[in-house]
C-alpha atoms as a PDB file:
ATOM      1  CA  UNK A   1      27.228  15.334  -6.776  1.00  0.00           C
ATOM      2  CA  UNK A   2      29.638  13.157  -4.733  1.00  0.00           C
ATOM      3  CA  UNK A   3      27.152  10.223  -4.781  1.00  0.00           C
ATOM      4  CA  UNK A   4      26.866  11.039  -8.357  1.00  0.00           C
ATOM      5  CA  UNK A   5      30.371  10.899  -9.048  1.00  0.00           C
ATOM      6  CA  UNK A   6      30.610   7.476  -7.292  1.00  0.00           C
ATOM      7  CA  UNK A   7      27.953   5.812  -8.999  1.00  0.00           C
ATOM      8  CA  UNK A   8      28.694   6.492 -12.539  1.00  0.00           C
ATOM      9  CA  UNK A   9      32.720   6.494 -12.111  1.00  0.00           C
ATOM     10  CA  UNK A  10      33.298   9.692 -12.932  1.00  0.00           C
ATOM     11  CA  UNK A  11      35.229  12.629 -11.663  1.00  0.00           C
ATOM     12  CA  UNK A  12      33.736  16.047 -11.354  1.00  0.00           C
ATOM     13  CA  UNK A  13      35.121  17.438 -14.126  1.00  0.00           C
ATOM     14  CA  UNK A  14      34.032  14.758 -16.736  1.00  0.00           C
ATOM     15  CA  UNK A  15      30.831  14.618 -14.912  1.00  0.00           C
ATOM     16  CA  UNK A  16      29.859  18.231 -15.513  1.00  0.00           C
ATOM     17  CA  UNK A  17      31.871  17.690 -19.473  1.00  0.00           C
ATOM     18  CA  UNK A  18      28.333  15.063 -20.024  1.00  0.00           C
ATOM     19  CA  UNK A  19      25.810  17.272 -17.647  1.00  0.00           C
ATOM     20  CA  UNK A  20      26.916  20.857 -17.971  1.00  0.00           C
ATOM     21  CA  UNK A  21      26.115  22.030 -14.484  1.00  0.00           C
ATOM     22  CA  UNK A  22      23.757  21.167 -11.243  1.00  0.00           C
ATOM     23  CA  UNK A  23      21.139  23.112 -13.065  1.00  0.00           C
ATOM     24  CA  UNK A  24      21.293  20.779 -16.113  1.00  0.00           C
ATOM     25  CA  UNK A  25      20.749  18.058 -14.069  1.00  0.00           C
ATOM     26  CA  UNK A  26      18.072  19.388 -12.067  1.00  0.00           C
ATOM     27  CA  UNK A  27      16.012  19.640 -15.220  1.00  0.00           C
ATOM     28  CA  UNK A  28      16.758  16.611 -16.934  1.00  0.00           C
ATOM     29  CA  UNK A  29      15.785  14.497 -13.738  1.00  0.00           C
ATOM     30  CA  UNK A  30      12.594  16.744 -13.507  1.00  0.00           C
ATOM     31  CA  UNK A  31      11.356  16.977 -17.147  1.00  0.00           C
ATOM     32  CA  UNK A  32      12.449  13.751 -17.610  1.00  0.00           C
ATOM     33  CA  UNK A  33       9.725  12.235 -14.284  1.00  0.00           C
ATOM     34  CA  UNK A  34       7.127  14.946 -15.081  1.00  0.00           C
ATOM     35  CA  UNK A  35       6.793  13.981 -18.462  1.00  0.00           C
ATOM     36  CA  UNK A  36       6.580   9.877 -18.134  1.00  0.00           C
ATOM     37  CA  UNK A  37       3.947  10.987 -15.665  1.00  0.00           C
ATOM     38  CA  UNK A  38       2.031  13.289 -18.433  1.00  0.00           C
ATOM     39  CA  UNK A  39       1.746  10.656 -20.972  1.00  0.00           C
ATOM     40  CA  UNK A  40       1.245   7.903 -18.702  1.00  0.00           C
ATOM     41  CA  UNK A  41      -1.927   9.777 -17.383  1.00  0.00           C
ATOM     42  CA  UNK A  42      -3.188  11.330 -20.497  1.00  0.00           C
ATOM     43  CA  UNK A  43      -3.318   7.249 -21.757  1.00  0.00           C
ATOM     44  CA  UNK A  44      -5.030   6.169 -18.507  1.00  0.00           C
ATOM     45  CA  UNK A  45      -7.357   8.692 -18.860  1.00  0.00           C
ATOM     46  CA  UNK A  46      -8.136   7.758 -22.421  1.00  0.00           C
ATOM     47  CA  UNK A  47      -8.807   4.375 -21.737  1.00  0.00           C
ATOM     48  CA  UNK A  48     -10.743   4.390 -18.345  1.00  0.00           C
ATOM     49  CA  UNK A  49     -14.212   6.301 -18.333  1.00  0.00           C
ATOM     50  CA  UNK A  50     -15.511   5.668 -15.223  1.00  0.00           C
ATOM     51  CA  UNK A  51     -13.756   8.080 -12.816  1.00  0.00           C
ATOM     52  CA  UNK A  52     -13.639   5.851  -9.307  1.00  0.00           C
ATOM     53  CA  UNK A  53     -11.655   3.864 -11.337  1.00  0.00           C
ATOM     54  CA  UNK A  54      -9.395   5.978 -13.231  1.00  0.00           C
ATOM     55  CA  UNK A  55      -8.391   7.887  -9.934  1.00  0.00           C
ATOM     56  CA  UNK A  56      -7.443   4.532  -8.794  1.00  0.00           C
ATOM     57  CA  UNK A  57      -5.389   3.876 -12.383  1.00  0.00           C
ATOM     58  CA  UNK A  58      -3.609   7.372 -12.020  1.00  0.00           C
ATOM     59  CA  UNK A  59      -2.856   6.817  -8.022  1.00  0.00           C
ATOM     60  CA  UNK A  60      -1.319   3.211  -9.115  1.00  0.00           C
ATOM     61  CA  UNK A  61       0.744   4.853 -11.371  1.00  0.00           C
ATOM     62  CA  UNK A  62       1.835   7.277  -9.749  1.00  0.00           C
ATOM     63  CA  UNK A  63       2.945   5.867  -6.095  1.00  0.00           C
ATOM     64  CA  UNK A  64       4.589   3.325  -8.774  1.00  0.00           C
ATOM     65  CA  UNK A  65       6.810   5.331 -10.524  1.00  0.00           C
ATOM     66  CA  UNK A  66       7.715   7.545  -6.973  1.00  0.00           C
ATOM     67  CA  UNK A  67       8.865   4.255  -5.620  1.00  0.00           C
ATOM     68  CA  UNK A  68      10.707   3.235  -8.539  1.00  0.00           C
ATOM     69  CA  UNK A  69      12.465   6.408  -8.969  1.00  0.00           C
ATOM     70  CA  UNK A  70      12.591   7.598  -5.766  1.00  0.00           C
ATOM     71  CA  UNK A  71      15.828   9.045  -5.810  1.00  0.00           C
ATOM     72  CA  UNK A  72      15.096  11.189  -8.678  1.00  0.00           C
ATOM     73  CA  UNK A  73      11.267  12.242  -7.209  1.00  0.00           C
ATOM     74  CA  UNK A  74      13.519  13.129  -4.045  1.00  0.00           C
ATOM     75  CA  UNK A  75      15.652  15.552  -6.336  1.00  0.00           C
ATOM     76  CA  UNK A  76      12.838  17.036  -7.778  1.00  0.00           C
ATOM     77  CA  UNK A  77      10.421  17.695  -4.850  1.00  0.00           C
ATOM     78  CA  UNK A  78      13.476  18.946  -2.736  1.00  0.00           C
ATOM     79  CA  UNK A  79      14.588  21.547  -5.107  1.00  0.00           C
ATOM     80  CA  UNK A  80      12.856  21.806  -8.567  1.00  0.00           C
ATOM     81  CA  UNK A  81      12.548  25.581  -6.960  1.00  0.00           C
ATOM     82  CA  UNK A  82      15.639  26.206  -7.482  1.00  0.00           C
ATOM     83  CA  UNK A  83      15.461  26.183 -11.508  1.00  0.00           C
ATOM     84  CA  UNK A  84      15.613  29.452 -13.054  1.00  0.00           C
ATOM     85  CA  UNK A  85      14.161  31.222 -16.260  1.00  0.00           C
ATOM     86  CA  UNK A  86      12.551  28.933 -19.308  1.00  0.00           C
ATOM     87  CA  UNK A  87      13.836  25.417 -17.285  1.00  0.00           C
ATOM     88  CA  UNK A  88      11.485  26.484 -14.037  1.00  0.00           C
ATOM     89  CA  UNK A  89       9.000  27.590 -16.438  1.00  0.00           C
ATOM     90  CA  UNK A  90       8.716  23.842 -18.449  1.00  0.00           C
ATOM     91  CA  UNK A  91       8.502  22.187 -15.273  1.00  0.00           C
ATOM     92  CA  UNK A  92       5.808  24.149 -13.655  1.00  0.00           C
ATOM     93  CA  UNK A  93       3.914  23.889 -16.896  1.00  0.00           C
ATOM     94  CA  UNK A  94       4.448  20.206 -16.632  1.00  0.00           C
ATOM     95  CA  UNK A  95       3.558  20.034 -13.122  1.00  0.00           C
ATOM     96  CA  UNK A  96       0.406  22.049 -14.014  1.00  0.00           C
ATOM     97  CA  UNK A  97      -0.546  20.266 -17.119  1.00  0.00           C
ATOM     98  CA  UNK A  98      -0.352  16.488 -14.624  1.00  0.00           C
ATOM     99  CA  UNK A  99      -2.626  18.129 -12.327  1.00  0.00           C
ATOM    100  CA  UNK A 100      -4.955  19.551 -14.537  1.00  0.00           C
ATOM    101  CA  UNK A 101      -5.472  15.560 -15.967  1.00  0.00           C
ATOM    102  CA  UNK A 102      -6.905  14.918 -12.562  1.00  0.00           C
ATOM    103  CA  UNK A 103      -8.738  18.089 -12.068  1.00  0.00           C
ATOM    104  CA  UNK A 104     -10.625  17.233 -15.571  1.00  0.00           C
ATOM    105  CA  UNK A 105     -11.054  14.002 -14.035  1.00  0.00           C
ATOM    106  CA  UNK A 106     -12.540  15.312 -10.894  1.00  0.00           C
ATOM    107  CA  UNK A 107     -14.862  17.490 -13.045  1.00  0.00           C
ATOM    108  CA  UNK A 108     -16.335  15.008 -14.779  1.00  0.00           C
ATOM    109  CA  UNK A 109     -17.187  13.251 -11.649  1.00  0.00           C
ATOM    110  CA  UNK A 110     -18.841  16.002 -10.412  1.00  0.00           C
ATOM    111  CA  UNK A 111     -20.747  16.106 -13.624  1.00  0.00           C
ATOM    112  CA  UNK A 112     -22.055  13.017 -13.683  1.00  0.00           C
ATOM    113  CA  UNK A 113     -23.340  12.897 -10.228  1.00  0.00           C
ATOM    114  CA  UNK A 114     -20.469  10.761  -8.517  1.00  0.00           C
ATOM    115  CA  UNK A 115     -18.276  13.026  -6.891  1.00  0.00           C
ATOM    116  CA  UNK A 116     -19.190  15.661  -4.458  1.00  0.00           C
ATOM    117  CA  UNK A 117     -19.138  19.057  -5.904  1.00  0.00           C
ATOM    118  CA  UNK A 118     -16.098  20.454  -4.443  1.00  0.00           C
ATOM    119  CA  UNK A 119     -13.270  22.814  -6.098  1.00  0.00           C
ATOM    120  CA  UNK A 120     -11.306  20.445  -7.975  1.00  0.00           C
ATOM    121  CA  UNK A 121      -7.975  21.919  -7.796  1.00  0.00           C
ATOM    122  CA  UNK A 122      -8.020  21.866  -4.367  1.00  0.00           C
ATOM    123  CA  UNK A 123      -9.207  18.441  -3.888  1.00  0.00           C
ATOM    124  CA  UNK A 124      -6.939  17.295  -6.654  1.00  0.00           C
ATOM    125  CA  UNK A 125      -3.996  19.098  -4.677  1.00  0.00           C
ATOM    126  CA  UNK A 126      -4.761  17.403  -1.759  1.00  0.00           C
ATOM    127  CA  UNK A 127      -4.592  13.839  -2.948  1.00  0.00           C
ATOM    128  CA  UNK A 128      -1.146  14.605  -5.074  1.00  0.00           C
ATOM    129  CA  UNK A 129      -0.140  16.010  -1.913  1.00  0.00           C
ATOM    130  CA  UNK A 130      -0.181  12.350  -0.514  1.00  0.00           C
ATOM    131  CA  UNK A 131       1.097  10.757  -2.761  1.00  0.00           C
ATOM    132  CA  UNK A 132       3.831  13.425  -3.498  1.00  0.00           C
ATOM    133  CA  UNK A 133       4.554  13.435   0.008  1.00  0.00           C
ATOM    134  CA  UNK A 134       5.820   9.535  -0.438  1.00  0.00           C
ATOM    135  CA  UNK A 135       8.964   9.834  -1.902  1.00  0.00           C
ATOM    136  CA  UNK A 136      10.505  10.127   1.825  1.00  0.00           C
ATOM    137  CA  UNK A 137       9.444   6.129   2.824  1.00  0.00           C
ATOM    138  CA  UNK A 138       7.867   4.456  -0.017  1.00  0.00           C
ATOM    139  CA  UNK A 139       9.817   1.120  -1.197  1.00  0.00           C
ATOM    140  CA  UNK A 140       9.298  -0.308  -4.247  1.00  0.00           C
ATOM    141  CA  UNK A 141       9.567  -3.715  -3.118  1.00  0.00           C
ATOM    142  CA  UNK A 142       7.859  -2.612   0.593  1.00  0.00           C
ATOM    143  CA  UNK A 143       5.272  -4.570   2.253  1.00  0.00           C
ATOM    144  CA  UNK A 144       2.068  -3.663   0.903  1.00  0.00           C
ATOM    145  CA  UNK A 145       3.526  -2.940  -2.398  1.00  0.00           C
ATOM    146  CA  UNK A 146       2.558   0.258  -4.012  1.00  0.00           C
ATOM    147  CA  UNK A 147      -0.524  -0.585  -5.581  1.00  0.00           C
ATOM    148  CA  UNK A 148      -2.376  -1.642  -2.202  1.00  0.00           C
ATOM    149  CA  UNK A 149      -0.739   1.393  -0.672  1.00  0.00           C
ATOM    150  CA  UNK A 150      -2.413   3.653  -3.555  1.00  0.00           C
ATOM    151  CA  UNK A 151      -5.381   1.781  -3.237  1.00  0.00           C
ATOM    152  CA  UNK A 152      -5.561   2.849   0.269  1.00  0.00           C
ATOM    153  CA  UNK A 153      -5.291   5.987  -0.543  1.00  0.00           C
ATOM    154  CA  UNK A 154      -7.874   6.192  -3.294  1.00  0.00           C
ATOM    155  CA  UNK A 155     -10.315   4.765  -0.742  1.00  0.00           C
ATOM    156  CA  UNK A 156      -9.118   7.469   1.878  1.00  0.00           C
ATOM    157  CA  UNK A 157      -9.771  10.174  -0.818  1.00  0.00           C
ATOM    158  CA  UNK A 158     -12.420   8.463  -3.077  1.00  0.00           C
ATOM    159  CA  UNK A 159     -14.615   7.795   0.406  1.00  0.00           C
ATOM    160  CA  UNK A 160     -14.633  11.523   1.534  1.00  0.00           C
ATOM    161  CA  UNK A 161     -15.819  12.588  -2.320  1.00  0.00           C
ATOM    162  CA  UNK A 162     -17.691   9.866  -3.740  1.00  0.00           C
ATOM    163  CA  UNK A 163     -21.670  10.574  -3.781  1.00  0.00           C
ATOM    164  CA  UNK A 164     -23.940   7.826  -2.461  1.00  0.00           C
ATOM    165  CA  UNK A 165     -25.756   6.283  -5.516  1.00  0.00           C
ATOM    166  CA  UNK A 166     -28.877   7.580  -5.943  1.00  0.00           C
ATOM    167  CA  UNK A 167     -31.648   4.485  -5.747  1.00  0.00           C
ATOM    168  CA  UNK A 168     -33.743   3.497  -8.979  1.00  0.00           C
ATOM    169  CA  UNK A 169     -36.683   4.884  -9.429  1.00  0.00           C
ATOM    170  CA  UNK A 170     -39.673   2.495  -8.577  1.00  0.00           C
ATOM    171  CA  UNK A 171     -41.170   1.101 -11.213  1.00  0.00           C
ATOM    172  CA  UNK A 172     -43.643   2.673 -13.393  1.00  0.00           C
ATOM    173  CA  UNK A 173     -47.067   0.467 -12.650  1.00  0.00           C
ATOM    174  CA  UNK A 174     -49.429  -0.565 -16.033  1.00  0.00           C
END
């Protein structure tokens, strides 16, 4: 709250007159990222239909908007626990509803033949788990730039799932 109070100008008190309490704030930063990151991946997911390639789309976007807010991802993955009632509620329901965009992903994958049949939650877990994970040193303006960094980690992810493709048939002879 101190670092708060120093970057907007404010003192406590007028500070928590525009935010009502910690809680408030909490939310705000958390529904606020989680729900960019809804929309942003229900349009992705809309306009890409092969899946190698929308992983990729949703990764991009993803260790984008971690680096560019990483301050408020750093909030939120420290201590979105510590909402209570119908505010934890939303954000697990957000949280949920992100993940189940790349589980339905995943699925289709599967269903077309590209992507080992594994659990999807889990595998989706795992990969939001790296990328989650890179709020503590990602830099938006870093060396490899986000992009290449969630390109690497597409390949990392995409590599251990991705099916070999299955050779044409030979040719039917007259």
């Amino acid at each position: 709250m101190a670092l708060l109070e120093q970057e907007v100008g404010l003192k406590r008190g007028a500070l928590y007159h525009h935010i009502g309490n910690k809680e408030s704030l909490l939310y705000e930063i958390s529904r606020t990222q989680l729900e960019h990151m809804v929309g942003i991946a229900s349009k992705i997911v809309e306009e890409t239909p092969d899946e190698a390639e929308c992983f990729r789309r949703l990764a991009r976007a993803l260790l984008r908007n971690i680096a560019d807010h990483r301050l408020e991802w750093t909030v939120h993955y420290r201590d979105f626990n510590a909402l209570t009632g119908e505010r934890l509620e939303h954000v697990l329901e957000l949280r949920r509803r992100y993940s189940e965009i790349w589980q339905r992903v995943y699925a289709s994958g599967v269903e077309r033949g590209i992507l080992q049949p594994a659990e999807p939650r889990v595998a989706v877990l795992g990969i939001l788990g790296m990328f989650n994970y890179s709020y503590l040193w990602i830099e938006a303006e870093g060396r490899l730039g986000t992009d290449r960094i969630a390109d690497l980690y597409c390949d990392i992810f995409l590599r251990g799932v991705l099916l070999p493709p299955h050779p044409a048939p030979p040719a039917a002879e007259e």
